[in-house]
N, C-alpha and C. Protein backbone atom coordinates (compact mmCIF):
# COMPACT_ATOMS: atom_id res chain seq x y z
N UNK A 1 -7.69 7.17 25.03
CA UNK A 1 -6.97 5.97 24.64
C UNK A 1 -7.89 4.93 24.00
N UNK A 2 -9.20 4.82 24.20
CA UNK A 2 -10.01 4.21 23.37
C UNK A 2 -10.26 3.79 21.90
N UNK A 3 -9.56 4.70 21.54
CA UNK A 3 -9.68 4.56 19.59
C UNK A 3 -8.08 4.34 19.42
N UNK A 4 -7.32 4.24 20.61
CA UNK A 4 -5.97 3.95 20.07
C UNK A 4 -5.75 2.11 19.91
N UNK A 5 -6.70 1.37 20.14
CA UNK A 5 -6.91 0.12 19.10
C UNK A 5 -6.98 -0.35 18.19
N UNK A 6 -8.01 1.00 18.03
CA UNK A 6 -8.48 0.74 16.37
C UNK A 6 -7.74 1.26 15.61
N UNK A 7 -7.12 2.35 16.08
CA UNK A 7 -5.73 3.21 14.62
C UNK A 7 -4.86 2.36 14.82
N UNK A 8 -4.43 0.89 15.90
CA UNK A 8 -3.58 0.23 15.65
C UNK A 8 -4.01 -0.95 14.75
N UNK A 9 -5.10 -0.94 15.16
CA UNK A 9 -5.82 -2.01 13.84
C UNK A 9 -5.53 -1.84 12.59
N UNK A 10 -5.99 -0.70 12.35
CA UNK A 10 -5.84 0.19 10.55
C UNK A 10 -4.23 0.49 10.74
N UNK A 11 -3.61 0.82 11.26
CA UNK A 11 -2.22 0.95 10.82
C UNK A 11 -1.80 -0.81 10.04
N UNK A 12 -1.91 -1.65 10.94
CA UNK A 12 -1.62 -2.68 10.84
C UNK A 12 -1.84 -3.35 9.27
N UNK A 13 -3.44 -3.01 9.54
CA UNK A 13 -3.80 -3.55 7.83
C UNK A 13 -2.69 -3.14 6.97
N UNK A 14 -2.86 -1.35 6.80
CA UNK A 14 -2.45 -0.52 5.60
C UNK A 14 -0.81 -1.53 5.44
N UNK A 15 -0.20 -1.34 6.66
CA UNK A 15 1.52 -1.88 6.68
C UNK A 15 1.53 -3.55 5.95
N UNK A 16 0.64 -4.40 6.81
CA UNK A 16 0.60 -5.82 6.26
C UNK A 16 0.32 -5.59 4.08
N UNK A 17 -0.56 -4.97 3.78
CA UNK A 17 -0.85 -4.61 2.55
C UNK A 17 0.01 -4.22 1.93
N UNK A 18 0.67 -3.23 2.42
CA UNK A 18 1.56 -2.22 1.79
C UNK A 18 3.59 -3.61 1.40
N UNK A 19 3.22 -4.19 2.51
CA UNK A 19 4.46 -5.71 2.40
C UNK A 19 3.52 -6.31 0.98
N UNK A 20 2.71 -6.71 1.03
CA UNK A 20 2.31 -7.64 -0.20
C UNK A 20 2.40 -6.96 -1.28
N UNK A 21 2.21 -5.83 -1.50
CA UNK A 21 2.44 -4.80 -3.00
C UNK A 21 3.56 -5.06 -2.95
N UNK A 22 4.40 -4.60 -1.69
CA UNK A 22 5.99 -4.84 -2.29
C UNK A 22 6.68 -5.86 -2.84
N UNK A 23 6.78 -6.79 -2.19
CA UNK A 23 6.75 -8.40 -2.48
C UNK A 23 6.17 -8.48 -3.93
N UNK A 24 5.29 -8.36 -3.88
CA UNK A 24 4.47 -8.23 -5.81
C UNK A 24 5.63 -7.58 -6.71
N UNK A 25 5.51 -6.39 -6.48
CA UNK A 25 6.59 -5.86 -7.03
C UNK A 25 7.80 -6.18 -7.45
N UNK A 26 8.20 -6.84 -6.56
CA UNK A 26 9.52 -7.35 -6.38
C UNK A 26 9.57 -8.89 -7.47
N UNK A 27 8.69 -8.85 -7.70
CA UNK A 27 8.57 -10.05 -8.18
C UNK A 27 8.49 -9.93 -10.07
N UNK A 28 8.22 -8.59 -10.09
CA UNK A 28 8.64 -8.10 -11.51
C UNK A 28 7.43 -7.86 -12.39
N UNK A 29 7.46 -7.53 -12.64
CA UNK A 29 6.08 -6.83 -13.78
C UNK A 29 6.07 -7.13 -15.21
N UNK A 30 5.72 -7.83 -15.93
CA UNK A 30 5.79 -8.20 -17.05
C UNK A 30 4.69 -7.37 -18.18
N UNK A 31 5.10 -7.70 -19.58
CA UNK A 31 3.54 -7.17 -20.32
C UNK A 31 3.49 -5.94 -20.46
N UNK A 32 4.28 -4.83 -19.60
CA UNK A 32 3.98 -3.32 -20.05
C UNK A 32 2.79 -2.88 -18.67
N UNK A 33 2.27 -3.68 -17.65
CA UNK A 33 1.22 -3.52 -17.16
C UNK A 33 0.99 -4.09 -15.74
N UNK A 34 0.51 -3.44 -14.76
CA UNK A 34 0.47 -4.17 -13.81
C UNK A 34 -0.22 -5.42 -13.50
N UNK A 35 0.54 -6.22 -12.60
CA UNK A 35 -0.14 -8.01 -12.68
C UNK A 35 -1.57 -7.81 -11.89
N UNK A 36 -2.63 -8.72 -12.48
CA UNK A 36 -3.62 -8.77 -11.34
C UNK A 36 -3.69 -8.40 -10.29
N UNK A 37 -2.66 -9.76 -9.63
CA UNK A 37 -2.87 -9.09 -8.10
C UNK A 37 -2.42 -8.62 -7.80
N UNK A 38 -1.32 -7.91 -8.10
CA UNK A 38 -0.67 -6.53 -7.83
C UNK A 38 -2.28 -5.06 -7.88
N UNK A 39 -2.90 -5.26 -8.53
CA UNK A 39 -3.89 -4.44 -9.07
C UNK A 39 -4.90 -4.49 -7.57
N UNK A 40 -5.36 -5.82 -7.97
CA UNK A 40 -6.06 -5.82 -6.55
C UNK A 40 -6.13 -5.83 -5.29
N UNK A 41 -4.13 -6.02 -5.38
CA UNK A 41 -4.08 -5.35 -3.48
C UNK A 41 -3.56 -3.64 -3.72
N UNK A 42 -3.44 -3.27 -4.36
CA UNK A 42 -4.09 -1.58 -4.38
C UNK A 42 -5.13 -0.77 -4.17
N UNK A 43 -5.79 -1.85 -5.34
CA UNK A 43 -7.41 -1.16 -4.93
C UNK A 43 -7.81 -1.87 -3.81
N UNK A 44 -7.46 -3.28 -2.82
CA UNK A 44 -8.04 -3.35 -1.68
C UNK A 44 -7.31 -2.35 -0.65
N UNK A 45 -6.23 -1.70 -0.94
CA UNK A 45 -5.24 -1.05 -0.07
C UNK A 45 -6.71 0.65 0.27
N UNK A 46 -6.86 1.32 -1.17
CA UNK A 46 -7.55 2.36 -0.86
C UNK A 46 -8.57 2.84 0.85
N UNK A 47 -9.52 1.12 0.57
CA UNK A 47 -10.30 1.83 1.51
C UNK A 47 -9.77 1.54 3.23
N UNK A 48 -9.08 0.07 2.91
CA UNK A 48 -8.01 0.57 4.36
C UNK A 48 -7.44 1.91 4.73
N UNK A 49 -6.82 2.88 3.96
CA UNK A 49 -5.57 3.52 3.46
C UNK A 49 -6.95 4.81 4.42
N UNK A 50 -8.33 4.72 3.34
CA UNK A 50 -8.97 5.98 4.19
C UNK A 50 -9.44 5.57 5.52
N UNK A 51 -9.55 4.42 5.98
CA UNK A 51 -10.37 4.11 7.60
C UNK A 51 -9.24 4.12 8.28
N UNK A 52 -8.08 4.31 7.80
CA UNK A 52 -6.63 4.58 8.95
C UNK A 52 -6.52 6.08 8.81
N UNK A 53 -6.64 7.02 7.50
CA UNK A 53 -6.80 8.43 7.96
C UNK A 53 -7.90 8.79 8.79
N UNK A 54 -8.91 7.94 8.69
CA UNK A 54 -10.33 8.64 9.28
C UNK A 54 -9.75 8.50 11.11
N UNK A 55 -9.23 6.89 11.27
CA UNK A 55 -8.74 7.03 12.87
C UNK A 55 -7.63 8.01 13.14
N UNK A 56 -6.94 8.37 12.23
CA UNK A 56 -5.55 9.30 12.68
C UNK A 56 -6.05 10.46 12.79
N UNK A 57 -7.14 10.87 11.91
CA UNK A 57 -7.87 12.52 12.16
C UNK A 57 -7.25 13.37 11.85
N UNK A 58 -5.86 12.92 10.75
CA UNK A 58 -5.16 13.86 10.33
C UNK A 58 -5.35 14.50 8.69
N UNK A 59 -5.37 15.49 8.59
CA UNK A 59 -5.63 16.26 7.27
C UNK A 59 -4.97 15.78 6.22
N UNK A 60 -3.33 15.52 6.58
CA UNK A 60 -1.98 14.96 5.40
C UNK A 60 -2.63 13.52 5.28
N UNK A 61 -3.38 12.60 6.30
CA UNK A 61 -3.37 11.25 5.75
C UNK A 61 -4.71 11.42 5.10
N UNK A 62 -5.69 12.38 5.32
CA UNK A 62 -6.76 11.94 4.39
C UNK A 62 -6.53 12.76 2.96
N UNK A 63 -5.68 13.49 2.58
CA UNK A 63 -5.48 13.71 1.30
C UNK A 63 -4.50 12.65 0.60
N UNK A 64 -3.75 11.94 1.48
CA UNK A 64 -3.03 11.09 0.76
C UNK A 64 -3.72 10.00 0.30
N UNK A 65 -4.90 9.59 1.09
CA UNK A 65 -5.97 8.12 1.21
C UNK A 65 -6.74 8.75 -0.46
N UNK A 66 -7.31 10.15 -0.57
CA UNK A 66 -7.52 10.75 -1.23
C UNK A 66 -6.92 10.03 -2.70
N UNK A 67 -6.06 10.67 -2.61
CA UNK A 67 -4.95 10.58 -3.80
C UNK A 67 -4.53 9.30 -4.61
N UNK A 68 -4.43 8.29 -3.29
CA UNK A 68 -4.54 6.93 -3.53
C UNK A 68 -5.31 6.36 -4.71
N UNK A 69 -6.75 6.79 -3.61
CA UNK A 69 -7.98 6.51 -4.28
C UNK A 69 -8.28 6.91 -6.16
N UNK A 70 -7.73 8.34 -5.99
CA UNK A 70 -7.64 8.94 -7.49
C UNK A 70 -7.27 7.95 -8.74
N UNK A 71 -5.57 7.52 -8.01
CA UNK A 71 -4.85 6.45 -8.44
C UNK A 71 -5.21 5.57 -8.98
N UNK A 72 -6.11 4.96 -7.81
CA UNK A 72 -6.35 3.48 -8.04
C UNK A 72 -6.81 3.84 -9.26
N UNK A 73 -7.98 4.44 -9.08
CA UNK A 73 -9.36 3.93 -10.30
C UNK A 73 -8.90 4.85 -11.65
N UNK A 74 -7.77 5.13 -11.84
CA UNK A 74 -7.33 5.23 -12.88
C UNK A 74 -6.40 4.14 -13.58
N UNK A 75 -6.34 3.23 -12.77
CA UNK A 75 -5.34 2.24 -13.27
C UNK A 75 -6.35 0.86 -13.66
N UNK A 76 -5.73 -0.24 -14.67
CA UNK A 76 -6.47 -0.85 -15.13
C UNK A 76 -6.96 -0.77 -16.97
């Protein structure tokens, strides 16, 4: 039960993050392109996204943190 703090920690982040993209979103996208900070709570989302697979120890969340990551740094 010891590390079940900390995967509630990192859950927490990824979810609080994952509300502000949406909210962004929601707020409409102009230009053909994503807004700043829409941009930069993605790429701050990545390395949360892998220190919550690394606590879950699960295979599906670190290819998804993975994938993310791919994402991000293709965008921009």
């Amino acid at each position: 039960m010891r590390g079940y703090g900390r995967w509630m920690d990192e859950a927490a982040r990824v979810l609080a993050r994952l509300t502000r993209i949406d909210e962004l979103r929601g707020g409409g996208v102009r230009d053909g392109g994503p807004a700043p900070e829409l941009l930069a709570e993605l790429r701050a989302l990545v390395p949360e996204a892998e220190a919550w697979a690394r606590a879950e120890g699960d295979a599906r969340a670190r290819t998804a943190a993975e994938k993310l990551r791919e994402g991000a740094e293709g965008m921009g």
